[in-house]
Structure formats: structure tokens, C-alpha cells
N, C-alpha and C. Protein backbone atom coordinates (compact mmCIF):
# COMPACT_ATOMS: atom_id res chain seq x y z
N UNK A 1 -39.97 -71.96 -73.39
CA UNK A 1 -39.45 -71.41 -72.15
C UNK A 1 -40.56 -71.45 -71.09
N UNK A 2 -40.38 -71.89 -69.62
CA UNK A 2 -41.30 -72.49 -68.82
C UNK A 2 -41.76 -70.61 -68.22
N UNK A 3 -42.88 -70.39 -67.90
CA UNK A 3 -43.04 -69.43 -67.19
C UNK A 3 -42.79 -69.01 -65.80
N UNK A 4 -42.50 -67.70 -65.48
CA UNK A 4 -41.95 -67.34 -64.28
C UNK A 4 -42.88 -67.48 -63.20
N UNK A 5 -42.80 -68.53 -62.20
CA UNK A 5 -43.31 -69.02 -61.19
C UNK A 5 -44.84 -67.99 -60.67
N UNK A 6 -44.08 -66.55 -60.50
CA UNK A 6 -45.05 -65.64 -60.10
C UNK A 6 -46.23 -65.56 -61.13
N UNK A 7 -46.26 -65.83 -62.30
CA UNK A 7 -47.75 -65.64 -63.27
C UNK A 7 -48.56 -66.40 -62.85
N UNK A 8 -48.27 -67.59 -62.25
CA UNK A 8 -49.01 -68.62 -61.66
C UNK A 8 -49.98 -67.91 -60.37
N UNK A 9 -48.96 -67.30 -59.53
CA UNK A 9 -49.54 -66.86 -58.58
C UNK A 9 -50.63 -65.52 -58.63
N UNK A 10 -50.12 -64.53 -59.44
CA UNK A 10 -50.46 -63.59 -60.76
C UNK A 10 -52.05 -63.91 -60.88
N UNK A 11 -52.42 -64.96 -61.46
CA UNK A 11 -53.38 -65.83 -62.47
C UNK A 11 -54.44 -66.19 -60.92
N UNK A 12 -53.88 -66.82 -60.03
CA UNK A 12 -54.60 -67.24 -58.93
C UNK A 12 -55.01 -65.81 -58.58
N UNK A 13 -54.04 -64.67 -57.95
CA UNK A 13 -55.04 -63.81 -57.36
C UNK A 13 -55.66 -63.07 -57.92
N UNK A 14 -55.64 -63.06 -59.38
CA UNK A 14 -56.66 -62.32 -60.56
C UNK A 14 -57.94 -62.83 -60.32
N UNK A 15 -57.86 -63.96 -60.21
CA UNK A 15 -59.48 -65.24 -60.44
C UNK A 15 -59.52 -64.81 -58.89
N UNK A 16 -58.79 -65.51 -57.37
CA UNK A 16 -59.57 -64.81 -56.33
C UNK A 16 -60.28 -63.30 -56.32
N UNK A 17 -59.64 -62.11 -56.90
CA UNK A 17 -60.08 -60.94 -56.78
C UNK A 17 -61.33 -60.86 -57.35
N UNK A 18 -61.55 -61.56 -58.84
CA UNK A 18 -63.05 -61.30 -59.08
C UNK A 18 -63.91 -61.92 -58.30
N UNK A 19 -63.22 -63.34 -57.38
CA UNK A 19 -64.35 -63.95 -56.44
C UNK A 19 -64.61 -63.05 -55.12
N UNK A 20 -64.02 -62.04 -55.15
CA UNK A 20 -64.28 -61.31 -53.84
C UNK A 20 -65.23 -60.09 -54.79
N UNK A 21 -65.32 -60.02 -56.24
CA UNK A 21 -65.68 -59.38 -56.60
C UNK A 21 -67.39 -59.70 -56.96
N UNK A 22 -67.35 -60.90 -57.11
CA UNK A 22 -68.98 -61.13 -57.99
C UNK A 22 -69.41 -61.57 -56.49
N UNK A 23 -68.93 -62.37 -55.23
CA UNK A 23 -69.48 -62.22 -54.28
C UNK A 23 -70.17 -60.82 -53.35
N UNK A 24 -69.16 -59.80 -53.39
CA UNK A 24 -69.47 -58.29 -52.59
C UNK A 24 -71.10 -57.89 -52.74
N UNK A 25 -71.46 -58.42 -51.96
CA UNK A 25 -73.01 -57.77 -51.43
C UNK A 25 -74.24 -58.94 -51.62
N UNK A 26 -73.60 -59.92 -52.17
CA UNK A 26 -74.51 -60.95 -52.57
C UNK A 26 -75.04 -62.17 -51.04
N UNK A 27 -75.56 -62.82 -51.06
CA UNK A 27 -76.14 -63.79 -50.23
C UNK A 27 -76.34 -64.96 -50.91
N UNK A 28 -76.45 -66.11 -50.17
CA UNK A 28 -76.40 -67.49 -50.55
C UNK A 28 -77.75 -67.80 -51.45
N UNK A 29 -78.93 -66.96 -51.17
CA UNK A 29 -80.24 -66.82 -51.64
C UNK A 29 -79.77 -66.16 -53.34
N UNK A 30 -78.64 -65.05 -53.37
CA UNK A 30 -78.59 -64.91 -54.62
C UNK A 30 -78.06 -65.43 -55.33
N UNK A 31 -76.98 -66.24 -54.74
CA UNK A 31 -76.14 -67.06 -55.71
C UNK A 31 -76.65 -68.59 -56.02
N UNK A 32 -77.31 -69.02 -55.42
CA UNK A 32 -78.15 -70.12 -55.30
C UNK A 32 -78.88 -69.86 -56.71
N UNK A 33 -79.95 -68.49 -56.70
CA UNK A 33 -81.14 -68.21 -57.83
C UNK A 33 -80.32 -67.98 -59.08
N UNK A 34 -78.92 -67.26 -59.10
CA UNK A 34 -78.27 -66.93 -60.04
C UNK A 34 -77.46 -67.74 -60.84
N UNK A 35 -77.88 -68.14 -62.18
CA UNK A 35 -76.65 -69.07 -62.64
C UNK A 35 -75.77 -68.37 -63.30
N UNK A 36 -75.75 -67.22 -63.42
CA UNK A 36 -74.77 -66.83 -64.53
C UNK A 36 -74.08 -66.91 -63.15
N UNK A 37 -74.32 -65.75 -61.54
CA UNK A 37 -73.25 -65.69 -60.98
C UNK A 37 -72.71 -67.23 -60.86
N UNK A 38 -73.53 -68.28 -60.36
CA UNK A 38 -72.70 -69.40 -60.27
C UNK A 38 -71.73 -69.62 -60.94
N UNK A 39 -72.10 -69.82 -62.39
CA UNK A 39 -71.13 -69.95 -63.53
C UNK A 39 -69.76 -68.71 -63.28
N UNK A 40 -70.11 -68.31 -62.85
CA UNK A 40 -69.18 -67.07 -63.06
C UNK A 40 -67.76 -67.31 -62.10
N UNK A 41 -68.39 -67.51 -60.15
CA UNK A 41 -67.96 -68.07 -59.36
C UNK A 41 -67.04 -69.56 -59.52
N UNK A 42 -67.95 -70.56 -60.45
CA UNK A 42 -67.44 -71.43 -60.12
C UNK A 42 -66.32 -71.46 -61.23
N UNK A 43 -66.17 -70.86 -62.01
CA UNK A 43 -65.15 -70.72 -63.34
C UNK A 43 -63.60 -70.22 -62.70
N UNK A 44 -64.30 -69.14 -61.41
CA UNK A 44 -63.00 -68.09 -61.50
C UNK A 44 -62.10 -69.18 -60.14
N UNK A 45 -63.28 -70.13 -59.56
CA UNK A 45 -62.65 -71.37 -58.60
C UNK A 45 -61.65 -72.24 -59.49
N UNK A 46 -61.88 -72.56 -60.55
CA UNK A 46 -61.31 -73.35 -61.94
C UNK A 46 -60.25 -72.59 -62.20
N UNK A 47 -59.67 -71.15 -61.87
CA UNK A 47 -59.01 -70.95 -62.92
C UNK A 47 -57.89 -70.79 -61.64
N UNK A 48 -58.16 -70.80 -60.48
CA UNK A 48 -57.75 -70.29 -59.25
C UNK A 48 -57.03 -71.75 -58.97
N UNK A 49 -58.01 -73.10 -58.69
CA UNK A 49 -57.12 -74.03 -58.78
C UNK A 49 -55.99 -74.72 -60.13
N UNK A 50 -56.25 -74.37 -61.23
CA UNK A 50 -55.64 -74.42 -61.91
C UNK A 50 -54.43 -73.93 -62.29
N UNK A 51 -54.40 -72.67 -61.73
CA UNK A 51 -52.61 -71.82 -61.82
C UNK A 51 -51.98 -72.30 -60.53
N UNK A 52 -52.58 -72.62 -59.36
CA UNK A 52 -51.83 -73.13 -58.51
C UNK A 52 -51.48 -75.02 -58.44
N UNK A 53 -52.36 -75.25 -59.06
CA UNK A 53 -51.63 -76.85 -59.70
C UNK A 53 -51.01 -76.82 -60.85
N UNK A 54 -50.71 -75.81 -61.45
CA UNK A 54 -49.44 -75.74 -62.42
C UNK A 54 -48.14 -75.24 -61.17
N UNK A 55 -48.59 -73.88 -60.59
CA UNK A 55 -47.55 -73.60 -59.64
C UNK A 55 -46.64 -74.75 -59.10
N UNK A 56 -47.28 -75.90 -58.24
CA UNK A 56 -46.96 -76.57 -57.63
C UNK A 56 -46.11 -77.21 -58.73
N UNK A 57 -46.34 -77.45 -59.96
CA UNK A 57 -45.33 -78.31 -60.73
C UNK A 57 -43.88 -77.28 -61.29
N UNK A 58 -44.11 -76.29 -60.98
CA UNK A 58 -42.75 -75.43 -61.46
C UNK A 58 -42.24 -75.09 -60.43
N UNK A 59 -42.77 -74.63 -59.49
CA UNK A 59 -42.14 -74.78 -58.09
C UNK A 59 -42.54 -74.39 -56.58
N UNK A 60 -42.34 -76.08 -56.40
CA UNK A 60 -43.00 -76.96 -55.11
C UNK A 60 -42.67 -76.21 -53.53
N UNK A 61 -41.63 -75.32 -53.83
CA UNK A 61 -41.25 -74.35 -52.50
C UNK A 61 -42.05 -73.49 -52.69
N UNK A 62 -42.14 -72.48 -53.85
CA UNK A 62 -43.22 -71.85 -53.52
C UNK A 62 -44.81 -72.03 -53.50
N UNK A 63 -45.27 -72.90 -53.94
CA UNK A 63 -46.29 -73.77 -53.93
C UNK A 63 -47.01 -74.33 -52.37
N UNK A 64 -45.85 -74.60 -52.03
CA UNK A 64 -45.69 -74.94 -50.65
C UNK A 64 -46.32 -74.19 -49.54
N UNK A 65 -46.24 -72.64 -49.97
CA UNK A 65 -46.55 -72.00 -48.79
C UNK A 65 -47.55 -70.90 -49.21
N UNK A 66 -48.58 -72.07 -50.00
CA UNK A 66 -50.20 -71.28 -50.53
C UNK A 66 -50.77 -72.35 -49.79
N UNK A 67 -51.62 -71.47 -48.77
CA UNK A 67 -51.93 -72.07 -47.32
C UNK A 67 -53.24 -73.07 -48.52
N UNK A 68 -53.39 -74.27 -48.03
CA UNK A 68 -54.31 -75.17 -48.45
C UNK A 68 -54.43 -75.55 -49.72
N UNK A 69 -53.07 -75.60 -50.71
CA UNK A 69 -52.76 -75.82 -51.55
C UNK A 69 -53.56 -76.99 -52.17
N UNK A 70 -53.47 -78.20 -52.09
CA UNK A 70 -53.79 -79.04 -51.98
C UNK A 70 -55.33 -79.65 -52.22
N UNK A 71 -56.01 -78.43 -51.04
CA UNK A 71 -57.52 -78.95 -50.67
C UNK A 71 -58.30 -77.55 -52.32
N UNK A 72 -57.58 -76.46 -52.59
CA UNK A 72 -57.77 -75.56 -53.54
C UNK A 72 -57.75 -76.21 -54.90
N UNK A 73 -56.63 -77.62 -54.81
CA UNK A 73 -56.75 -78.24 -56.10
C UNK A 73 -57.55 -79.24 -56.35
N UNK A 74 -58.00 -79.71 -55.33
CA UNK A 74 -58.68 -80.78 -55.13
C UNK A 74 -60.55 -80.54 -55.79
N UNK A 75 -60.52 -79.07 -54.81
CA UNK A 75 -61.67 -78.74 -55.28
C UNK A 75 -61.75 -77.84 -56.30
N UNK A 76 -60.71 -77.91 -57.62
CA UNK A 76 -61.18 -77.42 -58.56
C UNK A 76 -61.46 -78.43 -59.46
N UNK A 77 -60.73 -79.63 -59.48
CA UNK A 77 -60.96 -80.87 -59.75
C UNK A 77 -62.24 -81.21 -59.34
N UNK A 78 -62.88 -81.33 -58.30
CA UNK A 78 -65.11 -81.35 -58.03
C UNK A 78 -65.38 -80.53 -59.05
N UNK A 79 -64.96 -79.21 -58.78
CA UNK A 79 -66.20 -78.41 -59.79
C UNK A 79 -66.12 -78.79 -61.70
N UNK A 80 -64.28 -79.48 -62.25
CA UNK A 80 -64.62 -79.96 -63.46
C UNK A 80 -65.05 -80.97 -63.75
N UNK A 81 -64.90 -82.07 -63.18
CA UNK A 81 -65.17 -83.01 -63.57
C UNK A 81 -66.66 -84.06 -62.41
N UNK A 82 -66.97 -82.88 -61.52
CA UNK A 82 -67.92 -83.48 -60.98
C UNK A 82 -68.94 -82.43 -61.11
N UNK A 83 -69.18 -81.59 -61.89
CA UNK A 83 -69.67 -80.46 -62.29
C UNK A 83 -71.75 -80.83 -62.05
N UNK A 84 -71.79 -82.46 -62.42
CA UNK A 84 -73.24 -82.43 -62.14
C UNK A 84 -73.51 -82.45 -60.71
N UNK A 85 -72.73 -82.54 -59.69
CA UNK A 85 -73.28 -82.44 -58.45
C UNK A 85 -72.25 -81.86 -57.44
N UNK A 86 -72.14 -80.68 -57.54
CA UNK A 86 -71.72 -79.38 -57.32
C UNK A 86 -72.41 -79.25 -56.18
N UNK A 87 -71.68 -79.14 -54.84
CA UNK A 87 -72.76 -78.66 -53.75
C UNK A 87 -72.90 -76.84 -53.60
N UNK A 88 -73.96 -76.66 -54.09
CA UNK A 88 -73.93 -74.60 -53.98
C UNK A 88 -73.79 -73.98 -52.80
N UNK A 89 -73.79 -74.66 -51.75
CA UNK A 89 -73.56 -74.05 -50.64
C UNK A 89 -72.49 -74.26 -50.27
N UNK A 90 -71.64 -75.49 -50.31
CA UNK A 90 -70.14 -76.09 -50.34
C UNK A 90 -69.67 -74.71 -51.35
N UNK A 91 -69.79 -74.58 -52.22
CA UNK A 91 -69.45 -73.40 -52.92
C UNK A 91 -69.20 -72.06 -52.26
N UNK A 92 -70.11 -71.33 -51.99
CA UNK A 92 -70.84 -70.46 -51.09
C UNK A 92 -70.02 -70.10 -50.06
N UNK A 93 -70.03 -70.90 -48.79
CA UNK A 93 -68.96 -71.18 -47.72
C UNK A 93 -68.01 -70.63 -48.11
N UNK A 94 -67.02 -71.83 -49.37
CA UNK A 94 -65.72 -71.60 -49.38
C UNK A 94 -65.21 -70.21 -49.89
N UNK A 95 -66.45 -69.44 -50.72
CA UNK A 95 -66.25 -68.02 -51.27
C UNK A 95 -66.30 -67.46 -50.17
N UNK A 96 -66.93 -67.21 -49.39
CA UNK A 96 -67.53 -66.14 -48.20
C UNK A 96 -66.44 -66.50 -46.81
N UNK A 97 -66.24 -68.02 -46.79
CA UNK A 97 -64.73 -68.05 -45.48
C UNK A 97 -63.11 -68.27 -46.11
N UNK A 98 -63.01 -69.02 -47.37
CA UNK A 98 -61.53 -68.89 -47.59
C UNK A 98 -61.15 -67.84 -48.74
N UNK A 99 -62.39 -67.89 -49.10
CA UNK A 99 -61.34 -66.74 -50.30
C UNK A 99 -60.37 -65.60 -49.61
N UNK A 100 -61.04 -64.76 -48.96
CA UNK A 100 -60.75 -63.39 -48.14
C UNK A 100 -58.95 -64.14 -47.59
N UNK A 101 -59.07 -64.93 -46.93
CA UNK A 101 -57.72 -65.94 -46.55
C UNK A 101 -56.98 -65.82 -47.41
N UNK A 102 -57.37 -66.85 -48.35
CA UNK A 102 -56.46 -67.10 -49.48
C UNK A 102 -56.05 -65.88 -50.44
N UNK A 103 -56.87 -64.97 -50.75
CA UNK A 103 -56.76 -63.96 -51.23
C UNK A 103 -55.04 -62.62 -50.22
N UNK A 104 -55.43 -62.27 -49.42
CA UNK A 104 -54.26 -62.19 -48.63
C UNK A 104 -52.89 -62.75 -48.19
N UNK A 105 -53.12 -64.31 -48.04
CA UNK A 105 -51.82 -65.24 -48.74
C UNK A 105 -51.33 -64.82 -50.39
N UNK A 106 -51.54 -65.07 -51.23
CA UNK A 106 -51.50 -64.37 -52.27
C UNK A 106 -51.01 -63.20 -52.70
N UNK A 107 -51.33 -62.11 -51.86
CA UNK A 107 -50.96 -60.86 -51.83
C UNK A 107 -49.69 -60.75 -51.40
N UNK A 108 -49.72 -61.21 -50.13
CA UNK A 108 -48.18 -61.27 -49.47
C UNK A 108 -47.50 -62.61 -49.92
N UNK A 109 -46.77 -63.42 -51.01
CA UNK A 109 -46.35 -64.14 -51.75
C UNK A 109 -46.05 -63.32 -52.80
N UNK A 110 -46.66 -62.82 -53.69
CA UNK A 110 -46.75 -62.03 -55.04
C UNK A 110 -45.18 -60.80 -54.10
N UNK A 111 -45.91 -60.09 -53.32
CA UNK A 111 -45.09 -58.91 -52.60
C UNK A 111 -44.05 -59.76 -52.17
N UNK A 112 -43.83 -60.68 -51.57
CA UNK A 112 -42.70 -60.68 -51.20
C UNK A 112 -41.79 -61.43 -52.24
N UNK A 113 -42.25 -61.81 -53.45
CA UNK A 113 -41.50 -62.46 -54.53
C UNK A 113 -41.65 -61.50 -55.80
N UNK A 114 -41.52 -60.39 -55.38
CA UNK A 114 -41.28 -59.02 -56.16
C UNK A 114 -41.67 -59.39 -56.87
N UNK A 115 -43.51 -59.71 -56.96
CA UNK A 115 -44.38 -59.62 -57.89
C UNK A 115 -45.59 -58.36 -58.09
């Protein structure tokens, strides 16, 4: 039995929330020196594009309207399979300007699909 569309979304803002979580108070200087946080960051990016490129295959309407769908899967695809040259500040950025975004899309999707 295929799962209910919303776990997908569920799964994405679990992995954004800890990225708003292991980021809160940190700087590019710490995440740079830190590999566990890296590792940590770039895992919860992996797991974030990953429920929403399943999303998109169960369903493409709601999929549709996870702002930057697309560019979220794209770059979880860099961090697996291009994992040796990972830009940390390309990283960095996208935690510190889209998460907070995407994280709020998410919220209101989940809420309004009585999740």
C-alpha cells in the first residue's frame, strides 16, 4: 500500500526542522571547522530532498507547490553522489537563506492538507 502523500511532506519538514536546528547560533566559521555538524547538515539536506522526490512521484499536484521543488532535488542529488566536492559555503547559504522559506512552505502545506 503506497503511503499517504503527507508523510512525504511529514519527513521533509522533520529533516528541515533539525536544519534550523543544528544551524541556530552557529556561523559559517563553525560549520566549516565542524564535521560532525556538516555531516549532520548535509544528511538532514539528503533526507529533505529525498521525501520530496518521492513526493513528487505520488503526487505531482502536491509536489507542485513545494516552492523550488526541483532545485531541492537536484541538490540532494550534489551532496550524494558528488559528495567529494561539496561546496561548504554553497551549503551554508542554502541553510541560513532557504531553509527558514522552505521550512514555512511546509508548514502551511502539512496545515492545509490536514497534516
Amino acid at each position: 500500500m503506497p503511503r499517504d502523500p503527507r508523510t512525504y511532506l511529514w519527513d521533509a519538514r522533520q529533516a528541515v526542522g533539525l536544519l534550523l536546528r543544528f544551524g541556530a547560533g552557529k556561523t559559517f566559521a563553525d560549520y566549516r571547522d565542524d564535521p560532525m555538524l556538516r555531516s549532520a547538515v548535509e544528511r538532514q539536506f539528503e533526507i529533505t530532498g529525498e521525501a520530496l522526490n518521492q513526493l513528487r512521484k505520488v503526487d505531482a499536484e502536491l509536489a507542485a507547490r513545494v516552492p523550488d521543488l526541483n532545485r531541492i532535488v537536484a541538490f540532494r542529488n550534489i551532496l550524494i553522489h558528488g559528495y567529494a566536492s561539496v561546496d561548504d559555503a554553497l551549503v551554508w547559504q542554502t541553510l541560513t537563506d532557504k531553509v527558514p522559506v522552505l521550512e514555512a512552505a511546509l508548514r502551511d502545506l502539512l496545515d492545509g492538507a490536514g497534516g
